[in-house]
Structure formats: C-alpha cells, structure tokens
N, C-alpha and C. Protein backbone atom coordinates (compact mmCIF):
# COMPACT_ATOMS: atom_id res chain seq x y z
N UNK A 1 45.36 -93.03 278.31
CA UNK A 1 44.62 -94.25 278.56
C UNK A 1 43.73 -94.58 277.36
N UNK A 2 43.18 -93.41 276.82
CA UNK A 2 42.15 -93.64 275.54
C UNK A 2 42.71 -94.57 274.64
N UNK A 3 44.39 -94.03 274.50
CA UNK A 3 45.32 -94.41 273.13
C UNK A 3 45.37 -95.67 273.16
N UNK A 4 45.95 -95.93 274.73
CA UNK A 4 46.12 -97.64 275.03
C UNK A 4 44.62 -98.48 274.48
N UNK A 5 43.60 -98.01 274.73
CA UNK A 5 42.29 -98.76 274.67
C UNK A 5 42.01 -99.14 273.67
N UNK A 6 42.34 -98.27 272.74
CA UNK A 6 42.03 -97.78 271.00
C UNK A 6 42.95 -99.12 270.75
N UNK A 7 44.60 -98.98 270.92
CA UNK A 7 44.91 -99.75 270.74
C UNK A 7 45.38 -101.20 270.69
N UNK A 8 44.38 -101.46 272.29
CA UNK A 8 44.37 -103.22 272.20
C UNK A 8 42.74 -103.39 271.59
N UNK A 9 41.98 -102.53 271.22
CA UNK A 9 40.94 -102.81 270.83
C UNK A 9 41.01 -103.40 269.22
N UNK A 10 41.99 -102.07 268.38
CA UNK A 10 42.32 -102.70 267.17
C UNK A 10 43.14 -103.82 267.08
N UNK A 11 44.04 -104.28 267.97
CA UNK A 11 44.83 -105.55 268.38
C UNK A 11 43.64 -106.61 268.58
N UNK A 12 42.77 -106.70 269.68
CA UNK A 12 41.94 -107.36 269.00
C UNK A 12 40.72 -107.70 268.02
N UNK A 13 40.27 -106.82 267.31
CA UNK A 13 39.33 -106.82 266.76
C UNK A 13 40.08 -107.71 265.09
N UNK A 14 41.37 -107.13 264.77
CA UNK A 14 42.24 -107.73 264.33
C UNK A 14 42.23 -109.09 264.30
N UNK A 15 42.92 -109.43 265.53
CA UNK A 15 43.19 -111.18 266.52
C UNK A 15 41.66 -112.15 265.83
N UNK A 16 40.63 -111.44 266.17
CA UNK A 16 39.34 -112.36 266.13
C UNK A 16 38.94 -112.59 264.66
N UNK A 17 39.13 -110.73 263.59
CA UNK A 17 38.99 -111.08 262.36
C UNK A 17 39.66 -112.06 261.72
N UNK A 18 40.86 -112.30 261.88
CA UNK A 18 41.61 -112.71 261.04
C UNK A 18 42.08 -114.38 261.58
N UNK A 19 41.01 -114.86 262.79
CA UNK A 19 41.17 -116.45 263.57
C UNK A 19 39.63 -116.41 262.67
N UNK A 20 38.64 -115.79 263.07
CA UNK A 20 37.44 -116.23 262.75
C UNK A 20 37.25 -116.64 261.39
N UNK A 21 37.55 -115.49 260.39
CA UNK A 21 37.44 -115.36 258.96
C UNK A 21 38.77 -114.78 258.27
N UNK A 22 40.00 -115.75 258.11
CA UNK A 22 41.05 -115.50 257.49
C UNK A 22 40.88 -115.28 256.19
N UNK A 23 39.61 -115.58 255.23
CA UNK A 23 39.76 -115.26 254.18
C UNK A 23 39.39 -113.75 254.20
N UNK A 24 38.25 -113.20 254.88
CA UNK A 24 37.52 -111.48 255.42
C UNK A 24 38.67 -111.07 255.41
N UNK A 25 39.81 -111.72 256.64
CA UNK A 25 41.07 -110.74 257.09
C UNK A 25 41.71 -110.17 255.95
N UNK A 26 41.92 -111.02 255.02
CA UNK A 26 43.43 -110.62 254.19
C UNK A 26 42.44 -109.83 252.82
N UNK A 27 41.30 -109.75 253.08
CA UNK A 27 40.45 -108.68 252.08
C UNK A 27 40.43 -107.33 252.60
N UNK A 28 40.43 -107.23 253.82
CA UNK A 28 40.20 -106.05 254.49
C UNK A 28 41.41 -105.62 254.55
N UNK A 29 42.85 -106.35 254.80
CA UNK A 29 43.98 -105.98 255.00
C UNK A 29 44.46 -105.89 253.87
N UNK A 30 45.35 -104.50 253.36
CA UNK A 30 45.94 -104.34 251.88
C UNK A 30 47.15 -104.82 252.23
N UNK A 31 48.32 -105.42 251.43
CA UNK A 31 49.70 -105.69 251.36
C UNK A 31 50.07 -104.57 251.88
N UNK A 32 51.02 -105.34 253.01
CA UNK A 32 52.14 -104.52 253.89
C UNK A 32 51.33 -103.32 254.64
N UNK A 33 49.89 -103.57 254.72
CA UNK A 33 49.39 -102.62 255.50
C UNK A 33 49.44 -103.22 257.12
N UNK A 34 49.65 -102.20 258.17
CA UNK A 34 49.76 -102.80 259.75
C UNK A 34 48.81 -102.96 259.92
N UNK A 35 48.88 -104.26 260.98
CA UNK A 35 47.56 -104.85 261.67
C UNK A 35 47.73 -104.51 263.24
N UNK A 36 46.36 -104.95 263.88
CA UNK A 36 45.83 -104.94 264.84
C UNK A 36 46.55 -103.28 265.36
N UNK A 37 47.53 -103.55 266.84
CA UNK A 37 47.87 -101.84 267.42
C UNK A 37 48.56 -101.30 266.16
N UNK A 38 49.18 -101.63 265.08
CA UNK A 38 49.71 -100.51 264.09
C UNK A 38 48.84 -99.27 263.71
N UNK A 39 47.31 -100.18 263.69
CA UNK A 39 46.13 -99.47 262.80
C UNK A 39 46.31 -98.20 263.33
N UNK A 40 46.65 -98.06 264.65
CA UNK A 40 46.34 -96.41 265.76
C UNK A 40 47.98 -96.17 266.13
N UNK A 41 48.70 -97.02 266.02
CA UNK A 41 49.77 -96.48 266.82
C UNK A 41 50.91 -95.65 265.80
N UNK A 42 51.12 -94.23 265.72
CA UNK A 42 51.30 -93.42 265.16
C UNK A 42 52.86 -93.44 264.77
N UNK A 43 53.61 -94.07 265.49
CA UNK A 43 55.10 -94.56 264.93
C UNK A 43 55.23 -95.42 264.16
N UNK A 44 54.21 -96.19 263.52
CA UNK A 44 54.25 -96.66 262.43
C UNK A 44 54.18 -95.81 261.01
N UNK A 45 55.22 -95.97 260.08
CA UNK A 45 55.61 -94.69 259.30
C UNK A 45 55.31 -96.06 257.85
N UNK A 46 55.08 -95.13 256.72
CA UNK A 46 54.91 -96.14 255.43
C UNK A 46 56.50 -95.89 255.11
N UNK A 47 56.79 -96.80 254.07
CA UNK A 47 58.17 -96.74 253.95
C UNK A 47 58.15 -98.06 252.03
N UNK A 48 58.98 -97.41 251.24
CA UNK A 48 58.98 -98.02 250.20
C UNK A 48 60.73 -97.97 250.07
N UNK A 49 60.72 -98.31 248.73
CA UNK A 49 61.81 -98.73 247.61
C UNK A 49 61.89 -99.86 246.59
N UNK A 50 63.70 -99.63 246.51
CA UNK A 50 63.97 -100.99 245.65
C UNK A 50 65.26 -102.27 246.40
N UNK A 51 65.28 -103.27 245.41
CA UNK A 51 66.14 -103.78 246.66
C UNK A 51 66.76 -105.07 245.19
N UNK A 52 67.73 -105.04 245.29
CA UNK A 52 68.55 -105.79 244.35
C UNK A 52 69.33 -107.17 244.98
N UNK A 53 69.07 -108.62 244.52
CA UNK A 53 69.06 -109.44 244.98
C UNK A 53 70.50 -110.10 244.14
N UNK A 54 71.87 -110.05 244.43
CA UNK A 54 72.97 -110.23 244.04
C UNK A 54 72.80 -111.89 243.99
N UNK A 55 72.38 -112.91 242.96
CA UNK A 55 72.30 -113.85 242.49
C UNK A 55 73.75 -114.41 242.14
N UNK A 56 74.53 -113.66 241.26
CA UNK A 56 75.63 -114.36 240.78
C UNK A 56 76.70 -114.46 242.30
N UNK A 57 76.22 -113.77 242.93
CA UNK A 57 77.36 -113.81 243.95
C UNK A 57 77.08 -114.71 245.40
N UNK A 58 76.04 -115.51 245.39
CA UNK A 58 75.41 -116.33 245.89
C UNK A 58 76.42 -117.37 246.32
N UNK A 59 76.60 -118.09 247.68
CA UNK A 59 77.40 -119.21 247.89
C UNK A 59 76.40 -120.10 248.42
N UNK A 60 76.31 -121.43 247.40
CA UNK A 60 75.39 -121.93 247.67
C UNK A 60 76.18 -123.18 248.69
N UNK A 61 75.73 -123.62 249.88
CA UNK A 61 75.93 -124.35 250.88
C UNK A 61 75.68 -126.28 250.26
N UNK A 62 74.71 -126.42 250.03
CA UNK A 62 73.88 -127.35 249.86
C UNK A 62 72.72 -127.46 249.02
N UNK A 63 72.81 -128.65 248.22
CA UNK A 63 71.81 -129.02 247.22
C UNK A 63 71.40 -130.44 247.44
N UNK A 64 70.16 -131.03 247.40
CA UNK A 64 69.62 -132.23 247.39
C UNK A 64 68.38 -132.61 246.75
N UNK A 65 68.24 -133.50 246.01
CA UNK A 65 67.35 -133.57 245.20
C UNK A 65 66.20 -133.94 246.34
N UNK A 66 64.75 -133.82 245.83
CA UNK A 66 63.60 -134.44 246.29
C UNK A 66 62.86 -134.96 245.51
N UNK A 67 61.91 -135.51 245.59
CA UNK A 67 60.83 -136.30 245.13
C UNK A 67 60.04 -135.70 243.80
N UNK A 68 59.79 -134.13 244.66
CA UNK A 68 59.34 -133.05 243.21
C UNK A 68 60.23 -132.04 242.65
N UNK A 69 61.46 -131.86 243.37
CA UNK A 69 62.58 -131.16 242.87
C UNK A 69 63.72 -131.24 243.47
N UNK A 70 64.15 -130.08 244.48
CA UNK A 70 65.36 -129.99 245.16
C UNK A 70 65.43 -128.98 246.57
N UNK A 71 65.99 -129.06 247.27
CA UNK A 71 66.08 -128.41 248.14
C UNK A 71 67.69 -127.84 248.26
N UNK A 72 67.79 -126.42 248.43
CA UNK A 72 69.02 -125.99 248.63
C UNK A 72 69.49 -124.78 249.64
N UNK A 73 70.64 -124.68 250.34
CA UNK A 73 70.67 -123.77 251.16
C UNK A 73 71.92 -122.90 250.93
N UNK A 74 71.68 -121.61 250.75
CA UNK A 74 72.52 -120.80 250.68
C UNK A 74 72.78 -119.53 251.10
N UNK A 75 73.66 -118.86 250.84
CA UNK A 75 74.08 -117.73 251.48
C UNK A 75 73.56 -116.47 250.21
N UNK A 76 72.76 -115.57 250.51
CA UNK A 76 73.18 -114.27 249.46
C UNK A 76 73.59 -112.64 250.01
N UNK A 77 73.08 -112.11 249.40
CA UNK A 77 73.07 -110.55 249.94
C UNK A 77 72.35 -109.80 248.75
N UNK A 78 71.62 -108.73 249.49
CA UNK A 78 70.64 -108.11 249.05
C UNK A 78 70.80 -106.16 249.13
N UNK A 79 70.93 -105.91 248.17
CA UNK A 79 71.19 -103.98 248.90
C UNK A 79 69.79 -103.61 248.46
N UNK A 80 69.23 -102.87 249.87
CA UNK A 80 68.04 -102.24 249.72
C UNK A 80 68.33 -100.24 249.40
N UNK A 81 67.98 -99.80 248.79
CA UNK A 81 67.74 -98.13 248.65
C UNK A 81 66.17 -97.76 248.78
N UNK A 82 66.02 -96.59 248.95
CA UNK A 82 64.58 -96.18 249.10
C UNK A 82 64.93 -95.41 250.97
N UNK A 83 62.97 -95.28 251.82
CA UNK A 83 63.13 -95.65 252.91
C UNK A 83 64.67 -96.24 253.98
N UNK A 84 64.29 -97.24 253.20
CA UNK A 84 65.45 -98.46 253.65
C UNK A 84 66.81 -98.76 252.86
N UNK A 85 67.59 -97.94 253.40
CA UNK A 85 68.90 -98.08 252.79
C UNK A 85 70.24 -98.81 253.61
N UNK A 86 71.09 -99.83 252.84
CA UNK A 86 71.66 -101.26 253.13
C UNK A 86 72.07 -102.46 252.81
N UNK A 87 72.02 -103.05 253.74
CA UNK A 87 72.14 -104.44 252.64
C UNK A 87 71.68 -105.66 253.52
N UNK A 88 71.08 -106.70 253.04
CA UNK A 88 70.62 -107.59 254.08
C UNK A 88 71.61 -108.95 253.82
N UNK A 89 71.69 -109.62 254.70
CA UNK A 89 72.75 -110.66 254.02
C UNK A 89 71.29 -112.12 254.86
N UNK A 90 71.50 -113.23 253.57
CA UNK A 90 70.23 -113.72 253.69
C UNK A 90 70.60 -115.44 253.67
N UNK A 91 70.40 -116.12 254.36
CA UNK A 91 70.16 -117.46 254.43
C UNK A 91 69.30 -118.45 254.57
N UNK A 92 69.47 -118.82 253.34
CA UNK A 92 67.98 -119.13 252.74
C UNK A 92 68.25 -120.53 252.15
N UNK A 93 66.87 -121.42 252.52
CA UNK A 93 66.71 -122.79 252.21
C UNK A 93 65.59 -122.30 251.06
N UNK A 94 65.88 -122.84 249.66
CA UNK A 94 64.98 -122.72 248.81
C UNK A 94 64.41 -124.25 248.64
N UNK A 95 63.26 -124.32 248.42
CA UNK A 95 62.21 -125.59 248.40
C UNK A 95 61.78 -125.22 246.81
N UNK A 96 62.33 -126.25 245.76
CA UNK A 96 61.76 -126.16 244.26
C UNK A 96 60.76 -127.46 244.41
N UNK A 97 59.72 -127.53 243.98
CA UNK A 97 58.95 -128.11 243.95
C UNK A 97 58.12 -127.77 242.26
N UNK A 98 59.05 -128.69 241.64
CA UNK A 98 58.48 -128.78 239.94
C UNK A 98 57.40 -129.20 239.32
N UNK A 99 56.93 -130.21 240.07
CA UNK A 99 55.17 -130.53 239.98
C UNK A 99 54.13 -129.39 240.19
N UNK A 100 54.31 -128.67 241.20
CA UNK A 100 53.67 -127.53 241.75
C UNK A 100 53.56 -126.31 240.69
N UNK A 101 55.19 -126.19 240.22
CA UNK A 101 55.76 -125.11 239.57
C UNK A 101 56.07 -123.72 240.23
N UNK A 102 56.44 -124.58 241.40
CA UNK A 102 56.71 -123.09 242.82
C UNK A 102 58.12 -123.06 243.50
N UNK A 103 58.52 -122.24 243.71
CA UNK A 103 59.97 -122.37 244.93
C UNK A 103 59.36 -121.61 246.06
N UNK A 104 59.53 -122.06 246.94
CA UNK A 104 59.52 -121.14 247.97
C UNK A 104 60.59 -120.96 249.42
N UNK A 105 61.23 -119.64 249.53
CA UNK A 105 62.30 -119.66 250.20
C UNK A 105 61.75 -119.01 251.67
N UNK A 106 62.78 -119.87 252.64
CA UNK A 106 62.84 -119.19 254.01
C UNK A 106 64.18 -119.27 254.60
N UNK A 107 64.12 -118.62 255.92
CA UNK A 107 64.98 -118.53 256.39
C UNK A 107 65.76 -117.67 257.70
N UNK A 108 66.66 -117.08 257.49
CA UNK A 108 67.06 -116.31 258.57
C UNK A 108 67.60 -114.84 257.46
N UNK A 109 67.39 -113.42 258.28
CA UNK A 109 68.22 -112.56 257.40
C UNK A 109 68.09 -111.62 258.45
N UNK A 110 69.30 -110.76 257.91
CA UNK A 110 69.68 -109.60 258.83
C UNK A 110 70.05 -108.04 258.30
N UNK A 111 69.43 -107.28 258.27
CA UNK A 111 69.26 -105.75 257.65
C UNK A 111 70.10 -104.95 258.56
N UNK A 112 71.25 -104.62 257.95
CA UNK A 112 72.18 -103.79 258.38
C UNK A 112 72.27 -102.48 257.45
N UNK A 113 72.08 -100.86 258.27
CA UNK A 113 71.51 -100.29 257.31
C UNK A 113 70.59 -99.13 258.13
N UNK A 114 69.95 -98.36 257.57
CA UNK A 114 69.45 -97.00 258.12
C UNK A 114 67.70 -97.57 257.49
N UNK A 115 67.02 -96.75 258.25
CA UNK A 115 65.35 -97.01 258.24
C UNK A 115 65.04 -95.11 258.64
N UNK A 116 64.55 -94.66 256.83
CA UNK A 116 64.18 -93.45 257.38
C UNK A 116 65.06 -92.42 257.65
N UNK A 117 66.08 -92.36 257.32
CA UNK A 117 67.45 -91.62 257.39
C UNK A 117 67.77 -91.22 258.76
N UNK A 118 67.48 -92.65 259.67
CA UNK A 118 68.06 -92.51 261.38
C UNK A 118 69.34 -92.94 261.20
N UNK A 119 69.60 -93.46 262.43
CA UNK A 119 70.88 -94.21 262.89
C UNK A 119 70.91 -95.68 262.70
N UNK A 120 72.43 -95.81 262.30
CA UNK A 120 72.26 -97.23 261.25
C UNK A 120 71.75 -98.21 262.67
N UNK A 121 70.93 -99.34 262.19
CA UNK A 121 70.41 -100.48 263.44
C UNK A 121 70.94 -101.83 262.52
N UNK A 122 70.75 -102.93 263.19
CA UNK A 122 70.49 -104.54 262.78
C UNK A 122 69.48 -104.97 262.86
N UNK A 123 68.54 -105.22 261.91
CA UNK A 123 67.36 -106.12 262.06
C UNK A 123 67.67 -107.62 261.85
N UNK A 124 67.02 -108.18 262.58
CA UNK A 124 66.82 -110.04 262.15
C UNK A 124 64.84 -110.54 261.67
N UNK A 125 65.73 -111.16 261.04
CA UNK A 125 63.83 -111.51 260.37
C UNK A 125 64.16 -112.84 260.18
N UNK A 126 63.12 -114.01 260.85
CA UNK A 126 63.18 -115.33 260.92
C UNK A 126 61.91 -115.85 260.61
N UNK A 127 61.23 -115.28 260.18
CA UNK A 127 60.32 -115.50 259.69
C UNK A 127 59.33 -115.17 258.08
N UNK A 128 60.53 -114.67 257.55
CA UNK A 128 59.94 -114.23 255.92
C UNK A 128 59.70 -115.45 255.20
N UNK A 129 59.00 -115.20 254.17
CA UNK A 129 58.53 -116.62 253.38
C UNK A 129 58.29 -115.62 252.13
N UNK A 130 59.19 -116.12 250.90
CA UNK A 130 59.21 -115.68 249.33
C UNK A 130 58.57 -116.64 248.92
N UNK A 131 57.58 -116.60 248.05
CA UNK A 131 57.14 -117.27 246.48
C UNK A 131 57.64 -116.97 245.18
N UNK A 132 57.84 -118.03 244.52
CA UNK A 132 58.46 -117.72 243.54
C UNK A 132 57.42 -118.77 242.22
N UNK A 133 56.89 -117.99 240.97
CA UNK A 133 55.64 -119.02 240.49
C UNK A 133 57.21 -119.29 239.40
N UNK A 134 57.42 -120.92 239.47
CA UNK A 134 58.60 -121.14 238.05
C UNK A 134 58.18 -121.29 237.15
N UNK A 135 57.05 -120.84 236.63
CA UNK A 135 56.13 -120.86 235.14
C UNK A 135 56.40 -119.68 234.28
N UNK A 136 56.21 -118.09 235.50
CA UNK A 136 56.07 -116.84 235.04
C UNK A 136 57.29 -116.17 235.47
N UNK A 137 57.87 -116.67 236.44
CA UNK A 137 58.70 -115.65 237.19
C UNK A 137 58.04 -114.89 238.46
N UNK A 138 56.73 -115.09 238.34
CA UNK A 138 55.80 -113.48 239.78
C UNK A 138 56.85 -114.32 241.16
N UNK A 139 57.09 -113.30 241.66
CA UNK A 139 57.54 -113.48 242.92
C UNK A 139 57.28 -112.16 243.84
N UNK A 140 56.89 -112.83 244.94
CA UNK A 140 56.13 -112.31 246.18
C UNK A 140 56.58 -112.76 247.63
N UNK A 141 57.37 -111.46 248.30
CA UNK A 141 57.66 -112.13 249.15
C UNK A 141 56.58 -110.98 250.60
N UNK A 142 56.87 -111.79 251.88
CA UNK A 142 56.68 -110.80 252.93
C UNK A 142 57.94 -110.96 254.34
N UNK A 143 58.11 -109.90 254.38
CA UNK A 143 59.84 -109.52 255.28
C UNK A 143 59.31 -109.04 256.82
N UNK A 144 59.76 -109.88 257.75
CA UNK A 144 59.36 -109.14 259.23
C UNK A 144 60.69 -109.43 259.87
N UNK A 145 61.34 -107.36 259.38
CA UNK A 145 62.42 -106.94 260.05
C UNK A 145 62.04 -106.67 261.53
N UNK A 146 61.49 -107.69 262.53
CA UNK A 146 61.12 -107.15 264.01
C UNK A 146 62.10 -107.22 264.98
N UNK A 147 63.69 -108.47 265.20
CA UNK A 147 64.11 -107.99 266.31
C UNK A 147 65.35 -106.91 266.14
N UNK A 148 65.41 -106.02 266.83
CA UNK A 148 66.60 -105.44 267.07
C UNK A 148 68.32 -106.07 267.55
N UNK A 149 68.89 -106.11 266.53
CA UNK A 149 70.07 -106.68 267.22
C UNK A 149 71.21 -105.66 267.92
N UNK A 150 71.46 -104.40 266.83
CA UNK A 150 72.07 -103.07 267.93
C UNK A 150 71.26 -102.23 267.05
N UNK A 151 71.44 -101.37 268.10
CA UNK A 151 70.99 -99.70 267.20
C UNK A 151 69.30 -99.78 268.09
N UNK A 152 69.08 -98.06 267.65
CA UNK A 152 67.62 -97.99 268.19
C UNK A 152 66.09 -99.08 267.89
N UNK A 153 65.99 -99.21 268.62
CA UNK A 153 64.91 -100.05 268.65
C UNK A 153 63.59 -100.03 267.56
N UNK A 154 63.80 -100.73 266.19
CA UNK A 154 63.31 -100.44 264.81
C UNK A 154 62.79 -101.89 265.01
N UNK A 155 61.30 -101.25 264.20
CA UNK A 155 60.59 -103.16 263.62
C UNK A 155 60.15 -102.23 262.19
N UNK A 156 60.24 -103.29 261.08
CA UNK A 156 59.83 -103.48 259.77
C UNK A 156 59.13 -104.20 259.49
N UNK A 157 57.71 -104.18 258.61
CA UNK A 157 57.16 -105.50 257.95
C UNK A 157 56.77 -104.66 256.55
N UNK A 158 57.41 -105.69 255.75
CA UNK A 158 57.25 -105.09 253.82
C UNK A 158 56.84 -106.42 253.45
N UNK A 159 56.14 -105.70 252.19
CA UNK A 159 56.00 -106.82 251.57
C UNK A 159 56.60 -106.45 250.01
N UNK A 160 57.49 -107.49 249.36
CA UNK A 160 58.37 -107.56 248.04
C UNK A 160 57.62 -108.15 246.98
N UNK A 161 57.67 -107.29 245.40
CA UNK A 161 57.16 -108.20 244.58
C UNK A 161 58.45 -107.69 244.05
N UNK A 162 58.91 -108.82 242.99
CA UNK A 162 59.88 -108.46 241.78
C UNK A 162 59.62 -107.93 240.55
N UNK A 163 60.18 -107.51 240.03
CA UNK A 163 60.49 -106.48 238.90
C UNK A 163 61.35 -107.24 237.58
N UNK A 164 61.93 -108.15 238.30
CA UNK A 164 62.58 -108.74 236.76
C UNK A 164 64.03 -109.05 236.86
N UNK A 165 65.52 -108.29 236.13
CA UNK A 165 66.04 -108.92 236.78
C UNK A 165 67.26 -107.81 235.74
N UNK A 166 68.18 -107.30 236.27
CA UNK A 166 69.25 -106.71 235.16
C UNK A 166 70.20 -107.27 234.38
N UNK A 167 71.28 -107.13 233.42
CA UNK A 167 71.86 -107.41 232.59
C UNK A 167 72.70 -108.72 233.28
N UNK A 168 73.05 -108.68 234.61
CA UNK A 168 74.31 -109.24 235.11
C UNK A 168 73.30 -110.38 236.19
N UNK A 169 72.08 -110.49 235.91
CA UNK A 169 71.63 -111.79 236.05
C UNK A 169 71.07 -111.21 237.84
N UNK A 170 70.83 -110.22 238.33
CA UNK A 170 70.71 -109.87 239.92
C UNK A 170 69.09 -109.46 239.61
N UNK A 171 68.29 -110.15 240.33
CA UNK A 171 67.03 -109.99 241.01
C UNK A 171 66.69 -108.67 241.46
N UNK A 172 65.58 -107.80 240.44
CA UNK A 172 65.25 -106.56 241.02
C UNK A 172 63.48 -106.69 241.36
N UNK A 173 63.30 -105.87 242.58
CA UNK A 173 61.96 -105.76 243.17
C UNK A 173 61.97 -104.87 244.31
N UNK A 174 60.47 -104.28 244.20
CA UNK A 174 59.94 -103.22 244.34
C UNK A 174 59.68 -103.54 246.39
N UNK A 175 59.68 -102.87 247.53
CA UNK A 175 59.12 -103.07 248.49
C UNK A 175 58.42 -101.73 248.80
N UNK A 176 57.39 -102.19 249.90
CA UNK A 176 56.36 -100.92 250.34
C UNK A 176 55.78 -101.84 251.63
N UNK A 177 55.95 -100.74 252.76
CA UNK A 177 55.41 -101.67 254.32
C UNK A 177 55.29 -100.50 255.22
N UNK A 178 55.43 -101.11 256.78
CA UNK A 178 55.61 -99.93 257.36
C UNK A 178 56.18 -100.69 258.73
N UNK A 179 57.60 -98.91 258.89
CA UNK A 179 58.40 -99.47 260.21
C UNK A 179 57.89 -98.35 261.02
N UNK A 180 58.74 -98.51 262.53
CA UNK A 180 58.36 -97.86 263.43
C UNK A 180 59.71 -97.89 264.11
N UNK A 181 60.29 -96.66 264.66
CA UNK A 181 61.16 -96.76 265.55
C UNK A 181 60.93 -96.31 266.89
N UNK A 182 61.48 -97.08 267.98
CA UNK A 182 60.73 -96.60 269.33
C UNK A 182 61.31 -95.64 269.70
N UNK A 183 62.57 -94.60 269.48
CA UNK A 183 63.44 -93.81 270.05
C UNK A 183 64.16 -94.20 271.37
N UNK A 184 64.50 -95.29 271.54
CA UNK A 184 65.24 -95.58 272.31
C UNK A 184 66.31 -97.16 272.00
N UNK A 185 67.59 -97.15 272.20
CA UNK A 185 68.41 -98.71 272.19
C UNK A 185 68.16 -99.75 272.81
C-alpha cells in the first residue's frame, strides 16, 4: 500500500509541477529521465544505444510545397543496437519550414525487436516528435515506445540526439531513456 501511495504521490506532484510551472518541470526533469510513478516504480530500467536511420532507402509517398517550405510523407526504417536491439519501420510526415530553419517530423512507428535481451515484442509510438535545426544539422528527437502490439507487455520513452551521418548517406544517433517490462502478454 506504501508503494502504491509513493507512487500516485510522485504521479502527482509531477502532474501539478509540470501544469503549474512547465518551465520548473523540464529543469528538474533530465532528458529521458521518468516522470511522475516511474520516479518509484522499480521496473523502470535505464536503457541506451545507437540507432541508424537508413535514408537512402527511404520511399518517399508524397511531397508538397508550402508557403515556408514543403511537407512530405514517407516510409523509412531504422535498426536500433544497444539496450534496444531491431529495427523500427517509421512513417513519417516531415514539416520543412525554411524561414524558421527547422524540420520537424511526426508520425506513426513500430519497434520490432528485443528490449534488454527479453523476448522479441512490437512497440507502436504515435506520438514522437524529431527536430531537426537545417542551419547546423542538431537533431533531437523524443520516442514513446508505449503500446504493446504482441509480445510481453514493454513501454519505452528515449530520447535521440544525432551523431552525424556515415559514408553511404544513413543518419547516426545516440539514444538513452528508460523501459519497463510488466512480465506478462
């Protein structure tokens, strides 16, 4: 009963920091560190790597110009090693916005693949949002692997910066977050 208490207490103390004073929140909170019940709940495990973003092999769906750039939607795939070993296959609407000097991608993606050297699962993440600065290259993304599609019951949240990019033109970057598996399908 303590554990439960502990942990809707950090759930909300969380909830209020981060409605009241969102700028406090994200000072107190480090990248890819868990919030609110993660803070206490002990199946949350840290988890890193690398993760290679296959660019040339990209099928791009759709392109349309806009006002400050273009909007486009496409298909890629991504192999993660580390923690998280796999490959995510990713569909993604990129928003270039050239005035700004930003892209920023969303979308739908799905992590097929082992977490922690368990049993392979499917994650879906519908809610990640990448930055991309088109001045420097910094790109920053944050990934919430939360529903289960098969396999034991796994949630992920990382957060991605990039690294640069290898000979054959594929997107390399660094992740560090933390998953949790519930032990059960």
């Amino acid at each position: 009963m303590k554990k439960y208490r502990l942990s809707a207490l950090a759930l909300l103390l969380s909830t209020l920091t981060t409605a009241a004073c969102p700028s406090l929140a994200g000072e107190l909170l480090a990248q890819g560190a868990p919030v609110g019940n993660q803070v206490s709940d002990k199946r949350w495990q840290p988890v890193s790597g690398q993760a290679v973003h296959y660019f040339p092999t990209a099928i791009l769906h759709s392109s349309r110009e806009t006002e400050a750039g273009k909007i486009e939607r496409s298909t890629d795939t991504i192999e993660l090693t580390g923690d998280l070993n796999g490959r995510i296959v990713y569909h993604v609407t990129s928003e270039f916005d050239y005035t700004a000097g930003e892209l920023v991608n969303t979308g739908h993606q799905v992590f097929s693949g082992t977490v922690s050297n368990g049993e392979p699962v499917m994650l879906l993440d519908d809610d990640f949002i990448f930055t991309v600065d088109l001045n420097n290259g910094d790109t920053l993304g944050k990934v919430f692997l939360t529903r289960t599609l098969t396999g034991e019951r796994t949630q992920c949240r990382l957060t991605v910066t990039g690294t640069g990019f290898d000979e054959h033109g594929n997107g390399l970057a660094d992740y560090s977050g933390y998953c949790r598996r519930y032990g059960r399908e």
